[in-house]
Each structure stands twice: as C-alpha cells, then as structure tokens.
C-alpha atoms as a PDB file:
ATOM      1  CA  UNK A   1       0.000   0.000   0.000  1.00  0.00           C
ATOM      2  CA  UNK A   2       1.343   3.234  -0.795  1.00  0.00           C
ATOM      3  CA  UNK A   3       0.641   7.620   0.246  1.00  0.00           C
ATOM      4  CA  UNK A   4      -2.945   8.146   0.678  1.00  0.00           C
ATOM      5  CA  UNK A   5      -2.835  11.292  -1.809  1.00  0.00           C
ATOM      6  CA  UNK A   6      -5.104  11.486  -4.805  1.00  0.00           C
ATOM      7  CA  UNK A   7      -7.749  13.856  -6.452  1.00  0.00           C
ATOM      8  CA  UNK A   8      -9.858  10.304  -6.635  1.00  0.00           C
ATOM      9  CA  UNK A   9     -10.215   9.676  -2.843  1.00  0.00           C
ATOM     10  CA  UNK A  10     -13.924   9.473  -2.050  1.00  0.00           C
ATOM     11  CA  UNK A  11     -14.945  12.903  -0.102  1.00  0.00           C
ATOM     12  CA  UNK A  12     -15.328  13.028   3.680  1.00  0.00           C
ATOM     13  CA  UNK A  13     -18.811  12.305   4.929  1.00  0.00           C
ATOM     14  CA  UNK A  14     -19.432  10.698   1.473  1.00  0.00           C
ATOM     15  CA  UNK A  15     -21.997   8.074   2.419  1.00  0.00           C
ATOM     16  CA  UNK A  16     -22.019   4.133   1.035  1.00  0.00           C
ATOM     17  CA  UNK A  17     -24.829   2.290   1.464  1.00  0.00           C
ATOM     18  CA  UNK A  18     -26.989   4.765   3.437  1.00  0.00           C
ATOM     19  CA  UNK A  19     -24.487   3.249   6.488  1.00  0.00           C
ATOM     20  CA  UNK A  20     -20.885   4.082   6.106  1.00  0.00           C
ATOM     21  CA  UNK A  21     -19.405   7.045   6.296  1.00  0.00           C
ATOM     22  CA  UNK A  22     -15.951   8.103   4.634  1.00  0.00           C
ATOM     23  CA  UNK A  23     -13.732   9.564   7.248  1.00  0.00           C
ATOM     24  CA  UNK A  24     -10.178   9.959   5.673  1.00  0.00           C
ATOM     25  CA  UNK A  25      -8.175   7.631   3.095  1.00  0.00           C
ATOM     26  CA  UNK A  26      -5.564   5.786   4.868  1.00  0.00           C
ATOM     27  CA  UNK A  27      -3.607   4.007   1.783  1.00  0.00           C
ATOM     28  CA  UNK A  28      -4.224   3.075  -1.387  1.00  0.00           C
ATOM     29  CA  UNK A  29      -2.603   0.347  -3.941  1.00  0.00           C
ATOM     30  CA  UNK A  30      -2.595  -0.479  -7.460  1.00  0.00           C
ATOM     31  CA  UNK A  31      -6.126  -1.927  -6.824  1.00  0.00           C
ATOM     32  CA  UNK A  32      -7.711  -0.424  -4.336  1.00  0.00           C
ATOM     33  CA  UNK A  33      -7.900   2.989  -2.086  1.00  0.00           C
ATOM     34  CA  UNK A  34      -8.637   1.824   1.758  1.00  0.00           C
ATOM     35  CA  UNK A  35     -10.877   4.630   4.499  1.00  0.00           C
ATOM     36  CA  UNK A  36     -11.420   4.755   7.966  1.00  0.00           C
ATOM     37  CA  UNK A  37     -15.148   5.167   8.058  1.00  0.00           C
ATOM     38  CA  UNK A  38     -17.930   4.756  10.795  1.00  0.00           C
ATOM     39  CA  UNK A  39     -21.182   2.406  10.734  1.00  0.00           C
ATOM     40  CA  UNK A  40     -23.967   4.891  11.704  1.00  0.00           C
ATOM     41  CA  UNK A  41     -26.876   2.876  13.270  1.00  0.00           C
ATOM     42  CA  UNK A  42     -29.619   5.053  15.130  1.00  0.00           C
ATOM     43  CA  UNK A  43     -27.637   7.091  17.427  1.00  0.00           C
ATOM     44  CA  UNK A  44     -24.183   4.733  17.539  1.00  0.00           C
ATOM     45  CA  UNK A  45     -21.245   5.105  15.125  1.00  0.00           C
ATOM     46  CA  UNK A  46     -18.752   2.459  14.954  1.00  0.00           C
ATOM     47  CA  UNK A  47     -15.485   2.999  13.211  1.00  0.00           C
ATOM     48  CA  UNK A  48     -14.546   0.339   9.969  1.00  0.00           C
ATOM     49  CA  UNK A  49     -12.303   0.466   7.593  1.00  0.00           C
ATOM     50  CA  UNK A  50     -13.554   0.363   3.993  1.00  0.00           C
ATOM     51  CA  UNK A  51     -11.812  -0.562   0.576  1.00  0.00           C
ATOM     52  CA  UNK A  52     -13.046   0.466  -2.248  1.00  0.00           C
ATOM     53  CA  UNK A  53     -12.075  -1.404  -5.449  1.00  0.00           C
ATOM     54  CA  UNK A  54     -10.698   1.164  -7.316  1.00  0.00           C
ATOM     55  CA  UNK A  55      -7.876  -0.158  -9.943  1.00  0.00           C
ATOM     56  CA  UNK A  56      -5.535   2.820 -10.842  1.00  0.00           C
ATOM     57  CA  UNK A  57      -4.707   2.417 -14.562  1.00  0.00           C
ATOM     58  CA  UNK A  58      -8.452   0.958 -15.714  1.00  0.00           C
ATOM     59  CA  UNK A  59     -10.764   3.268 -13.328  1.00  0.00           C
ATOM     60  CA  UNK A  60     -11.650   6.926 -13.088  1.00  0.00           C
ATOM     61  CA  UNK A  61     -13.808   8.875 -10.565  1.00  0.00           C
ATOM     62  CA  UNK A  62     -16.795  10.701 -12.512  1.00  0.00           C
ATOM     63  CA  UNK A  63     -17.903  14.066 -12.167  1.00  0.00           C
ATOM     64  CA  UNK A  64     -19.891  13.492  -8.863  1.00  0.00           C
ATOM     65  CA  UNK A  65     -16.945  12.862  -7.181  1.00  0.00           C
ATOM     66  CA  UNK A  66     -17.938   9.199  -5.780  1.00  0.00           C
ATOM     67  CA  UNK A  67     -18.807   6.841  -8.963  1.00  0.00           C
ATOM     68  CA  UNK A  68     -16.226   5.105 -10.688  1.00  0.00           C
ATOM     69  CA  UNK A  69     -16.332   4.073 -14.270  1.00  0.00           C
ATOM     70  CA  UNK A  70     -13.813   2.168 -16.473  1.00  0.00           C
ATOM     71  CA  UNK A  71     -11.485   4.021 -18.906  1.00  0.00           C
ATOM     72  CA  UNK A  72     -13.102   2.831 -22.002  1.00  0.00           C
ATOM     73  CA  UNK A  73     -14.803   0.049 -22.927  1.00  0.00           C
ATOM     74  CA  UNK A  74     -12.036  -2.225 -24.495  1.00  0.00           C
ATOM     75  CA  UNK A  75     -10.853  -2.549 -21.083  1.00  0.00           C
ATOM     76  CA  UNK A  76     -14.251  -3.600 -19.594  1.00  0.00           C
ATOM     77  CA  UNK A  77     -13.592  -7.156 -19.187  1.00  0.00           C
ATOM     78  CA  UNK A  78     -10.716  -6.831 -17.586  1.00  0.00           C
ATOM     79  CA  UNK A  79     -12.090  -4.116 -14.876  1.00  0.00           C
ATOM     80  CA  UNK A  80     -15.065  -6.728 -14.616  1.00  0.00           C
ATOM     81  CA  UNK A  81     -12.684  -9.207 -14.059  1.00  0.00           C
ATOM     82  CA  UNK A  82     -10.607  -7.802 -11.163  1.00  0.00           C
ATOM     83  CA  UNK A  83     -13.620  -7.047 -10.075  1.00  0.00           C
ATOM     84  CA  UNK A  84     -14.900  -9.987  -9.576  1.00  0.00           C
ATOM     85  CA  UNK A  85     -11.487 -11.353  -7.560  1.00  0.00           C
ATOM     86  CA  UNK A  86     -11.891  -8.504  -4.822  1.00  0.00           C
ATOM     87  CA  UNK A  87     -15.448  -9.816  -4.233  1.00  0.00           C
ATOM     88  CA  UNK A  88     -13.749 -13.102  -4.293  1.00  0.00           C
ATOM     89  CA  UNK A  89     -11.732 -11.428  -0.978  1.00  0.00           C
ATOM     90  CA  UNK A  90     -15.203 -10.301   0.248  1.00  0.00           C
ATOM     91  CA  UNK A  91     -16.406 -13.506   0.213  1.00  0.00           C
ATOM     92  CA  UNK A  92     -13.256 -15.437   1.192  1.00  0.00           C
ATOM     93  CA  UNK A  93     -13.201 -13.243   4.412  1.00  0.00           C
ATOM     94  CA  UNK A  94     -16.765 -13.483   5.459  1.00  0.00           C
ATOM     95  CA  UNK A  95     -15.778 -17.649   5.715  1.00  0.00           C
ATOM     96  CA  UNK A  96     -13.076 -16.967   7.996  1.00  0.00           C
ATOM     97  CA  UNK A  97     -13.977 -15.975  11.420  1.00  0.00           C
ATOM     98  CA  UNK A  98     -11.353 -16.375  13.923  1.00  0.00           C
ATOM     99  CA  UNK A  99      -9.200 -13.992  16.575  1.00  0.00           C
ATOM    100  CA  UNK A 100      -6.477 -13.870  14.541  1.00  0.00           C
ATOM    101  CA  UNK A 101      -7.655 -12.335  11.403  1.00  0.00           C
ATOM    102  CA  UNK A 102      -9.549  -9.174  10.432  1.00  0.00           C
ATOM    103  CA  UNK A 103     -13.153  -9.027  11.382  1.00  0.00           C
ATOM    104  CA  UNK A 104     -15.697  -9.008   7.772  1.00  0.00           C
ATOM    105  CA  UNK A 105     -18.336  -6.372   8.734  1.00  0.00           C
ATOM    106  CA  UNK A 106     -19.768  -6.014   4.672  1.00  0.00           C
ATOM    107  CA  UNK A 107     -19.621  -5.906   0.972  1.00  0.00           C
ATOM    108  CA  UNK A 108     -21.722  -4.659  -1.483  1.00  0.00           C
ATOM    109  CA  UNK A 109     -21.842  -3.260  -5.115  1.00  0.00           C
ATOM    110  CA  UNK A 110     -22.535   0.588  -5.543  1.00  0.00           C
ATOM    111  CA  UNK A 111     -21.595   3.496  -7.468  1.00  0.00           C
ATOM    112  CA  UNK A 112     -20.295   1.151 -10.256  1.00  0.00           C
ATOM    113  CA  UNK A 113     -17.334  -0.116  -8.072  1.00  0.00           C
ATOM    114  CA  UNK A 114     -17.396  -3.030  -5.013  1.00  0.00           C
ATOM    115  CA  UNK A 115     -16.729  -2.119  -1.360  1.00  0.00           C
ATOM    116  CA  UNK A 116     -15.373  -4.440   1.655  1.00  0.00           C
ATOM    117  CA  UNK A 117     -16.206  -2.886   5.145  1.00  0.00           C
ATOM    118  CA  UNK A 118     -13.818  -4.918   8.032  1.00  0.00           C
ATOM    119  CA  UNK A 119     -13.538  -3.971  11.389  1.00  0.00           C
ATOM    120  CA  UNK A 120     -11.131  -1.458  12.343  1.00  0.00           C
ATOM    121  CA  UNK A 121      -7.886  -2.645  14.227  1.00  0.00           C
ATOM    122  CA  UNK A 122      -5.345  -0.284  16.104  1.00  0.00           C
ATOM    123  CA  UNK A 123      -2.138  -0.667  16.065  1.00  0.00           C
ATOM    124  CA  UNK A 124       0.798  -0.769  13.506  1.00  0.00           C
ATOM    125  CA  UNK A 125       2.000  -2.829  10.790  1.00  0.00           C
ATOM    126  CA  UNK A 126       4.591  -5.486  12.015  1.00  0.00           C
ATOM    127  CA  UNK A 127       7.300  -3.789   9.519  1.00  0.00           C
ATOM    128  CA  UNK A 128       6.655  -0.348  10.713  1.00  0.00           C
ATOM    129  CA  UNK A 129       6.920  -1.432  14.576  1.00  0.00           C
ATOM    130  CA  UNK A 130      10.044  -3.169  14.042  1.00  0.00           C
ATOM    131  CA  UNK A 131      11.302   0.054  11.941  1.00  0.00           C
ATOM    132  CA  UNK A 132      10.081   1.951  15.001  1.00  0.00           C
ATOM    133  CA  UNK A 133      11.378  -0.156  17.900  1.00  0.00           C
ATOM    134  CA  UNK A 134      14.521   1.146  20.285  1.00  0.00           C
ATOM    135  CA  UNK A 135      16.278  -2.148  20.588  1.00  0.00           C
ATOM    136  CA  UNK A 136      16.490  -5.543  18.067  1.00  0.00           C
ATOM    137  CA  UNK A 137      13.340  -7.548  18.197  1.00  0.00           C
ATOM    138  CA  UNK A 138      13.979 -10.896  21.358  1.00  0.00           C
ATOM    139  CA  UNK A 139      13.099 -14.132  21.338  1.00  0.00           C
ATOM    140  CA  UNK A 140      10.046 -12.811  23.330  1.00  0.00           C
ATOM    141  CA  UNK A 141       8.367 -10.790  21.423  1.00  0.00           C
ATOM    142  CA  UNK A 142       8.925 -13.194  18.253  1.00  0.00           C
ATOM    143  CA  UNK A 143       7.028 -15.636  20.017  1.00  0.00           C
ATOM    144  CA  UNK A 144       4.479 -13.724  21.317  1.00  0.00           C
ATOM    145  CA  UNK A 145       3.793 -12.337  17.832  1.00  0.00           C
ATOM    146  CA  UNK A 146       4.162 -15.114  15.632  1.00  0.00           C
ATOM    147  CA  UNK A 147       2.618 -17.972  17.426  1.00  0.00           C
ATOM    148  CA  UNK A 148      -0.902 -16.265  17.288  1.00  0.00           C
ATOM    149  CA  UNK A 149      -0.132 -15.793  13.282  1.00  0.00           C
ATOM    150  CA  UNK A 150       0.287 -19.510  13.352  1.00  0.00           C
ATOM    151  CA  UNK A 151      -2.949 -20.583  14.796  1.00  0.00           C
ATOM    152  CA  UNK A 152      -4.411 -18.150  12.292  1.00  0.00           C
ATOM    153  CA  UNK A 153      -2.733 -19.467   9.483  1.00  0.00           C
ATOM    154  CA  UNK A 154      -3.306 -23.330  10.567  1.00  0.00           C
ATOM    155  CA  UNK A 155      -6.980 -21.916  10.678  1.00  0.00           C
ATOM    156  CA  UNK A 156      -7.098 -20.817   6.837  1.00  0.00           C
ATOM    157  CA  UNK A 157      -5.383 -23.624   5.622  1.00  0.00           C
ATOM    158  CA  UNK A 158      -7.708 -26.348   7.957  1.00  0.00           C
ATOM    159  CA  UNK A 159     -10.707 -24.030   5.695  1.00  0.00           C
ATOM    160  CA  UNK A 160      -9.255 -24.872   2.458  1.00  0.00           C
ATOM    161  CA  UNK A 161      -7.691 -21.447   1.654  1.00  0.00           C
ATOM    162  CA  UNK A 162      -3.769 -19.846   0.708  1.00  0.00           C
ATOM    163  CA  UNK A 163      -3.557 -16.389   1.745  1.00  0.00           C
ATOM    164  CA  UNK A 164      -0.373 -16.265  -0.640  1.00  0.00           C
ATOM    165  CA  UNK A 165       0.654 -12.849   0.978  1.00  0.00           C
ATOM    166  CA  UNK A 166       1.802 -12.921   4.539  1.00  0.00           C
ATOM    167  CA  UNK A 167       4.394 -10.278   4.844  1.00  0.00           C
ATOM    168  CA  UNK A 168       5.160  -7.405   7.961  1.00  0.00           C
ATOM    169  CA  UNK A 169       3.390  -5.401   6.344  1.00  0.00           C
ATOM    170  CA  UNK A 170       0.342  -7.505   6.337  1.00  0.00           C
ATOM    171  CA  UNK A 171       0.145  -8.373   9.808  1.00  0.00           C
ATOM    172  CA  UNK A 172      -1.352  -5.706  12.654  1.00  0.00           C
ATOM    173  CA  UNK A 173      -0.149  -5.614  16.279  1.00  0.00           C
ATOM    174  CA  UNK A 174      -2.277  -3.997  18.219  1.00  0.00           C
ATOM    175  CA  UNK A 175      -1.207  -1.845  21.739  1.00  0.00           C
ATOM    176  CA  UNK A 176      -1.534  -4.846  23.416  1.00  0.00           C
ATOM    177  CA  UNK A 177       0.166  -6.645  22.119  1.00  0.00           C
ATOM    178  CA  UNK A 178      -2.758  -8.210  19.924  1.00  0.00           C
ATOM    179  CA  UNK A 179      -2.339  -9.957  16.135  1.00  0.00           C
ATOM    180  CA  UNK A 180      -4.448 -10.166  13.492  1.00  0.00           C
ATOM    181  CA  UNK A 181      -3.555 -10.681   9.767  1.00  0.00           C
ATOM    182  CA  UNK A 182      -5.077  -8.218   7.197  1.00  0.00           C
ATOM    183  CA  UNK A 183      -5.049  -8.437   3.678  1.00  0.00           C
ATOM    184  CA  UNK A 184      -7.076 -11.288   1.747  1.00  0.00           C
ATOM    185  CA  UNK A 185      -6.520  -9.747  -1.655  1.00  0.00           C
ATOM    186  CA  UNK A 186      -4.472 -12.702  -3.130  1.00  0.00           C
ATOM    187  CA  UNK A 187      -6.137 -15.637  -0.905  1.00  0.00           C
ATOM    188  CA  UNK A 188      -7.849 -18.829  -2.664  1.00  0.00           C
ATOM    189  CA  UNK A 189      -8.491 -21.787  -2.525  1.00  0.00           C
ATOM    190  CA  UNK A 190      -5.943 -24.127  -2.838  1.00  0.00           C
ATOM    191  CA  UNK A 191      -7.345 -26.876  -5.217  1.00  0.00           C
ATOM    192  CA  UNK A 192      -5.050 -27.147  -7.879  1.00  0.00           C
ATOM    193  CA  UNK A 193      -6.635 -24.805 -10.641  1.00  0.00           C
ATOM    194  CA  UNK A 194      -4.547 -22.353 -12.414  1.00  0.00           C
ATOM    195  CA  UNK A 195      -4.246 -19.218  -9.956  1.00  0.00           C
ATOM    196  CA  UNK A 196      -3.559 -15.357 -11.063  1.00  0.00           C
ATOM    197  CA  UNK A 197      -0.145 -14.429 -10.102  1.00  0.00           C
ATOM    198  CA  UNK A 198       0.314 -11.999  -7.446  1.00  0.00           C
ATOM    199  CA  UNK A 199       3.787 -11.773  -5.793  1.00  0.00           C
ATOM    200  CA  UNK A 200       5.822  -9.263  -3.131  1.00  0.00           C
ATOM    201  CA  UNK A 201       9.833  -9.498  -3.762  1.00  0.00           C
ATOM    202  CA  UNK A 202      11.520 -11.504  -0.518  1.00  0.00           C
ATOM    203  CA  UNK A 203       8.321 -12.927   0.737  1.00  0.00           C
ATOM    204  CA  UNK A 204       6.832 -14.809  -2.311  1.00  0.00           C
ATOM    205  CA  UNK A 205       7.964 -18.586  -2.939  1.00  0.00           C
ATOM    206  CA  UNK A 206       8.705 -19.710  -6.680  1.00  0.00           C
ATOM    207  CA  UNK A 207       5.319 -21.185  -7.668  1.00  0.00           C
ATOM    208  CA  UNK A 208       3.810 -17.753  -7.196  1.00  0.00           C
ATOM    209  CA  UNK A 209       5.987 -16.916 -10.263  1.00  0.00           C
ATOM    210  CA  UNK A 210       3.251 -19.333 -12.089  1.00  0.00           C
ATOM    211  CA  UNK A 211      -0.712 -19.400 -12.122  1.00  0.00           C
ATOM    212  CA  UNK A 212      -0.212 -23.233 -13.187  1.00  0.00           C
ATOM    213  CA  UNK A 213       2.301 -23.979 -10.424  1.00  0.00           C
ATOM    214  CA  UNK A 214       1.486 -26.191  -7.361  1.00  0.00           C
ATOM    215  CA  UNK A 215       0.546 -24.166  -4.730  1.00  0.00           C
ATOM    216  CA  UNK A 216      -0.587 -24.763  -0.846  1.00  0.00           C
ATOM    217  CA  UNK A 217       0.041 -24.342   2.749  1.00  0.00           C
ATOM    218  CA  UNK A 218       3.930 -24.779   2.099  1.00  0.00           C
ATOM    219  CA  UNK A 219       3.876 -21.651   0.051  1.00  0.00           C
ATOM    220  CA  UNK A 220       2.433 -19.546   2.939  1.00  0.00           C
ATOM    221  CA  UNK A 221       4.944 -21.469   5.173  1.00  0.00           C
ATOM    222  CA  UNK A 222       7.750 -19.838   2.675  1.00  0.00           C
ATOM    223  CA  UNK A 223       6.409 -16.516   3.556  1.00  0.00           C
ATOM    224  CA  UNK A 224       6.288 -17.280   7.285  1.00  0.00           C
ATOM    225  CA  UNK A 225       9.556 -17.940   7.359  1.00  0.00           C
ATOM    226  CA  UNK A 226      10.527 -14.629   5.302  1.00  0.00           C
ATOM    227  CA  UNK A 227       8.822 -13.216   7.607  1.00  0.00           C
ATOM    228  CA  UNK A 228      10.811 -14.440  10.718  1.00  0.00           C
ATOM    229  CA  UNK A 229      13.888 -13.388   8.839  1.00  0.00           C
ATOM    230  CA  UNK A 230      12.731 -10.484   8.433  1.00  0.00           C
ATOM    231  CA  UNK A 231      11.508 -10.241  11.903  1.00  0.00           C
ATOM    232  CA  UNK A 232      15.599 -11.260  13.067  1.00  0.00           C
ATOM    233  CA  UNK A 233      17.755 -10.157  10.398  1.00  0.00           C
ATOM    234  CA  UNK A 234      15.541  -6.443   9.221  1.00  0.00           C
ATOM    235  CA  UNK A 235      15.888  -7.223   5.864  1.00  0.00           C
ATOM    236  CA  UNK A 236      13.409  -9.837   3.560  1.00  0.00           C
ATOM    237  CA  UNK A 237      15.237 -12.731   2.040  1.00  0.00           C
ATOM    238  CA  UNK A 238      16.596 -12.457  -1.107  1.00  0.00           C
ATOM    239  CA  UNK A 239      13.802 -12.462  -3.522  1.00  0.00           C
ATOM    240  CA  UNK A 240      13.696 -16.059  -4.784  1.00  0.00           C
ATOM    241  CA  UNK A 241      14.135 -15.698  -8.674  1.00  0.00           C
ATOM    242  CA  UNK A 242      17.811 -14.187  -7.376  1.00  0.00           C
ATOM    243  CA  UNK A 243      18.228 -17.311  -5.597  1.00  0.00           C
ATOM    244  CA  UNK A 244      17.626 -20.048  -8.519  1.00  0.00           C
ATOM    245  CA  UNK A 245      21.423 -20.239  -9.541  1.00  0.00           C
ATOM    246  CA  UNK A 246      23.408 -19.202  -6.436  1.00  0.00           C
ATOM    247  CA  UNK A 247      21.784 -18.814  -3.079  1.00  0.00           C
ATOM    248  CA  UNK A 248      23.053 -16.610  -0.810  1.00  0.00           C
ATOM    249  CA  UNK A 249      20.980 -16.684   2.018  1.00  0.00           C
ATOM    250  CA  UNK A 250      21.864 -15.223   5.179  1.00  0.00           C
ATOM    251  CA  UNK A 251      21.666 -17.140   8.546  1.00  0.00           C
ATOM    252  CA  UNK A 252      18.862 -15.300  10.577  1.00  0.00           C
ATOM    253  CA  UNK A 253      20.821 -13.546  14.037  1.00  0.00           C
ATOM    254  CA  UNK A 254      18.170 -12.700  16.738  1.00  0.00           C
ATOM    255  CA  UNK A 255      19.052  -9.583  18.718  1.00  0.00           C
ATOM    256  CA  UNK A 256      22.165  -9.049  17.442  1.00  0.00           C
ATOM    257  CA  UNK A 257      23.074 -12.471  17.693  1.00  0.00           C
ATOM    258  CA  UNK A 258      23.261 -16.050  15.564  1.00  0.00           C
ATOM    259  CA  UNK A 259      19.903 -17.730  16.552  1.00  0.00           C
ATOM    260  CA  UNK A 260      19.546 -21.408  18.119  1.00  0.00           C
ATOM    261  CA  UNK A 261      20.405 -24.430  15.436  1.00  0.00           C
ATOM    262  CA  UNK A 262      16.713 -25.430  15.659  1.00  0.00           C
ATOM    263  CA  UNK A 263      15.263 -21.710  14.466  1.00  0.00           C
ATOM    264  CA  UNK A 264      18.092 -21.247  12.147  1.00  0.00           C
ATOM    265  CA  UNK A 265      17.727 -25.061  10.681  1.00  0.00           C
ATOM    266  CA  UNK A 266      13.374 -24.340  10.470  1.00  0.00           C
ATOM    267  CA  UNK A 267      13.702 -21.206   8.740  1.00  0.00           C
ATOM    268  CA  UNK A 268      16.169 -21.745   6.200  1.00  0.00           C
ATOM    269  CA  UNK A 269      14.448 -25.601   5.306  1.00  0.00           C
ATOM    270  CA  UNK A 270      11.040 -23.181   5.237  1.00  0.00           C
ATOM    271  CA  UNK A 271      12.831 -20.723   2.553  1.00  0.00           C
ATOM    272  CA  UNK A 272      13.850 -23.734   0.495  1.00  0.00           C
ATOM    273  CA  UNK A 273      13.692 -22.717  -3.377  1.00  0.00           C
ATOM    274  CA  UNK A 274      11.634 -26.304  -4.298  1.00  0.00           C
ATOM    275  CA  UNK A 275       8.377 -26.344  -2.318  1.00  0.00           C
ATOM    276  CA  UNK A 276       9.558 -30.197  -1.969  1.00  0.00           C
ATOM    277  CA  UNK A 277      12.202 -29.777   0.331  1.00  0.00           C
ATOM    278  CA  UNK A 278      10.075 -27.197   2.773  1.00  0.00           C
ATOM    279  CA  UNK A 279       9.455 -27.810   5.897  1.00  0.00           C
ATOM    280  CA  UNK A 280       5.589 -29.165   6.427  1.00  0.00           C
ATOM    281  CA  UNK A 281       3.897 -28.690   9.542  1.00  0.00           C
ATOM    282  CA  UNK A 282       3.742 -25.714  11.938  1.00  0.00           C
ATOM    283  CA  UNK A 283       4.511 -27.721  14.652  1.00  0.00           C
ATOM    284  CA  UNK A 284       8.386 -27.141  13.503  1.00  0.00           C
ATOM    285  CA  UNK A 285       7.851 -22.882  13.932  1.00  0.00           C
ATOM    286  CA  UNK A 286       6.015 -23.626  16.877  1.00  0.00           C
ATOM    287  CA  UNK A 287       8.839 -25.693  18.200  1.00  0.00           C
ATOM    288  CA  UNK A 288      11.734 -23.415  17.402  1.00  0.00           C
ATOM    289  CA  UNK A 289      10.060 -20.108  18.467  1.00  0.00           C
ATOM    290  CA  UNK A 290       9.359 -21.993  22.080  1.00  0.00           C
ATOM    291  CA  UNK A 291      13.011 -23.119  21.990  1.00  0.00           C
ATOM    292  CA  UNK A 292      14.502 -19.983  21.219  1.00  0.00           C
ATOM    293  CA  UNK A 293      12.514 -18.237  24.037  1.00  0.00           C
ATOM    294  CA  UNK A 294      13.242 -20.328  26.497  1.00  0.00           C
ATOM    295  CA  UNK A 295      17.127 -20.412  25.666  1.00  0.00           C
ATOM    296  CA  UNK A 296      17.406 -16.607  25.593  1.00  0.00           C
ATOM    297  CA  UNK A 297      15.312 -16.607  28.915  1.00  0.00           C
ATOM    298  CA  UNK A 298      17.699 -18.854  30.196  1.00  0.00           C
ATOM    299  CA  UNK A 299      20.924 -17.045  29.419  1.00  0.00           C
ATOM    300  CA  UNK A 300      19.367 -13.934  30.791  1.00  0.00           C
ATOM    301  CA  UNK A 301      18.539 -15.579  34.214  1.00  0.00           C
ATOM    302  CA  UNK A 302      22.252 -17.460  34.060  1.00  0.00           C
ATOM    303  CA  UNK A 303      23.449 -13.353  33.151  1.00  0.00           C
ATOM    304  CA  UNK A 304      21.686 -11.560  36.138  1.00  0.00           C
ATOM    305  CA  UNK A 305      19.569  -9.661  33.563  1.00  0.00           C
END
C-alpha cells in the first residue's frame, strides 16, 4: 500500500450504502484505495475500515466525485474481471472468522465499483513497529507475535484457503500486544486450478511466479519464514528468482546475535527454493520459536539480567 494522496479519494462524509461514512483515506494500492469510516446505526457510530475497489490504470472517478467508471470500454472485461477477484476477498473473508484475522463487517456493489467494510484494528503494521522499535526484536516478542499468526494461518489452511501474501506489512499488532492478519486480496483456494499471479519481492515462494504452479500451505509457510527473517535479520530474504542459480541466504541472528540451530535449521528448510524440500507442519515454527525463548530466557537468568 502506498501515500494516501489522490484527487480520486472518495470525499469526507461521502456516504455508502446509506451506512458508512468516509472519514479519511488511509492508503491506497494499485487496486484499491482503503478509508477509515464509521457504521452509523440510530444514534451509535462504529469505526470500519472500507476498501473500495478502485484499480488505478483501468478506473476513473466521474464528475460526482464518488462513482467510478472504467477508462473505455475495451478494457471492460478486464475491470469486470478484477472485479470480480476482490469480491472473491469479500467472500473469502466473510468464511473466515477467527481472533487472529480481520473481522468481515460487509460488501456490497454501488456506485459502479465493489466495497469491503472490516472492522477497524489499532495498532501498527509489524514492519513499521520493528522500523520503530529502540532495541532488536527478542526471542520474546517473536514468540508472542508469531505464534498467534500460526494458529491463524493453521486456521485458513484447515478451511481450504492460501492467503499467498503474509508479509510485515500484512500483519497488525495492536497496543496490546494483539495480532491479526489483514489483507485477503491474493487468498484462494488451494485446489489445484490455475491461480492469477500476485507476488511481493523476498516474501513470495517460486510457484507464485506461475498461475499453473502447485501451490498450498507450504507456500504460505515460505512466507512465514521470510517473515521471521525479516523479523531477526531487518531485511526480507533475497527475492527467490535471485536465488535459482546461487543462493546466498543469510543465517537469521536474533538480537544481534546467531539464533539457536533449531530456528536457524526451520527457517532456512522453510525458505527452500523447491516447495519439496520445505518444511511441512507448523509444529516445527512452533517448536523453534518456544526453543529460542526459552534459551534466551535462560541465558538472561544465568546473566543476572
């Protein structure tokens, strides 16, 4: 998601649905612009966030300020088309009810465009509040973020789905301490048809490169694991087309320092180029976060700290 500027942001106080009202953009991406809104009912107002399926290059705001139109009409199958995979988000999210993952409030069609209303979740993104933290992120707070990611994750995959982008950047921490993952703009089902291809450099695995490719909970386990390096190390892995002919990936250091065998022997299996040689069951991250916790803990207590 990128700035929030643009002479194509719905107004504030512009009203959706008779219900929601637009209170201020708060990002935007090649697809869609996203708005912290409130849910007026009778006298209450509860605050939502809103996207709006708005797709840069194919749609354009008419003169009223809050319709959108496509560009012209060779390109209305293709507009009709992405479309038709954000409702697929809609409807993907409105399955999935679970702690650990945004709350689906709404969709609907309107004003020639499609709208997803979620519940609104404070906090910041896990890249920005490792970007923002004072010290190197501990064997603490990697467990106490990441294991409730897993259960979420071992939730969408027990429901049949791939959310095919788990990144930082996807995943809200609230004050505290809180996690839910956002973001179901690339999730489907994973049941071997040919998928559109949809990939963030660092964090994707190979057969995201491919919408014929097999594809299933080891892919999001790639991205997990990208994640954790990113989490230790404060950089992404090397994005995995760089990696096909000489792979130079880095051993993940937690605070500073090289990380237990166990963590560092999960996360580089979990970044393996072939999805065949991947790690394949949580129950590894599980067991390596817990490890690594309990190891620093210990040399703290053995350290006087």
């Amino acid at each position: 998601m990128n700035s929030v500027k643009g002479d194509d942001n719905l107004s504030r106080n512009t009203k959706l649905r008779g219900t929601y009202q637009i209170r201020k953009p708060l990002c935007r991406s090649e697809l869609s612009i996203v708005y912290q809104a409130r849910s007026i009912q009778g006298e209450s107002a509860l605050k939502v966030v809103v996207k709006e399926f708005f797709p840069a290059l194919l749609a354009v705001r008419t003169t009223d300020k809050q319709a959108v139109k496509c560009r012209s009409h060779s390109l209305a199958g293709k507009y009709r088309e992405l479309m038709d995979s954000f409702l697929q988000e809609a409807e993907i999210l409105k399955e999935l009810r679970h702690p650990g993952i945004v709350g689906y409030v709404d969709h609907f069609e309107e004003n020639g465009t499609a709208y997803l209303v979620m519940e609104y979740c404070e906090g910041q993104t896990l890249d920005k509040l490792i970007k923002d933290r004072n010290t190197p992120v501990d064997a603490a707070f990697l467990r106490s973020t990441l294991l409730p990611l897993i259960d979420a994750l071992k939730y969408i995959h027990k429901n049949g789905f791939i959310h095919r982008d788990i990144k930082p950047g996807n995943i809200m921490v609230g004050e505290g301490g809180e996690v839910k993952l956002l973001d179901f703009g690339s999730a489907v089902r994973y049941d071997g048809k040919a998928h559109p291809i949809f990939t963030t450099a660092g964090y994707s695995p190979l057969e995201f490169y491919s919408s014929r490719s097999c594809q299933g909970p080891v892919s999001d386990m790639y991205s997990l694991a990208a994640t954790v390096y990113y989490c230790c190390n404060g950089t992404p892995p090397p994005d995995v087309p760089k990696r096909l002919f000489r792979d130079n990936l880095q051993p993940v250091a937690l605070s500073g320092s090289a990380s237990s065998p166990l963590l560092s022997f999960v996360i580089r299996r979990a970044l393996a180029v072939k999805h065949q040689r991947r790690v394949r069951s949580f129950r590894w991250f599980k067991a390596a976060l817990q490890a690594e916790y309990w190891l620093h803990r210990g040399k703290r207590q053995r350290s006087g700290g």
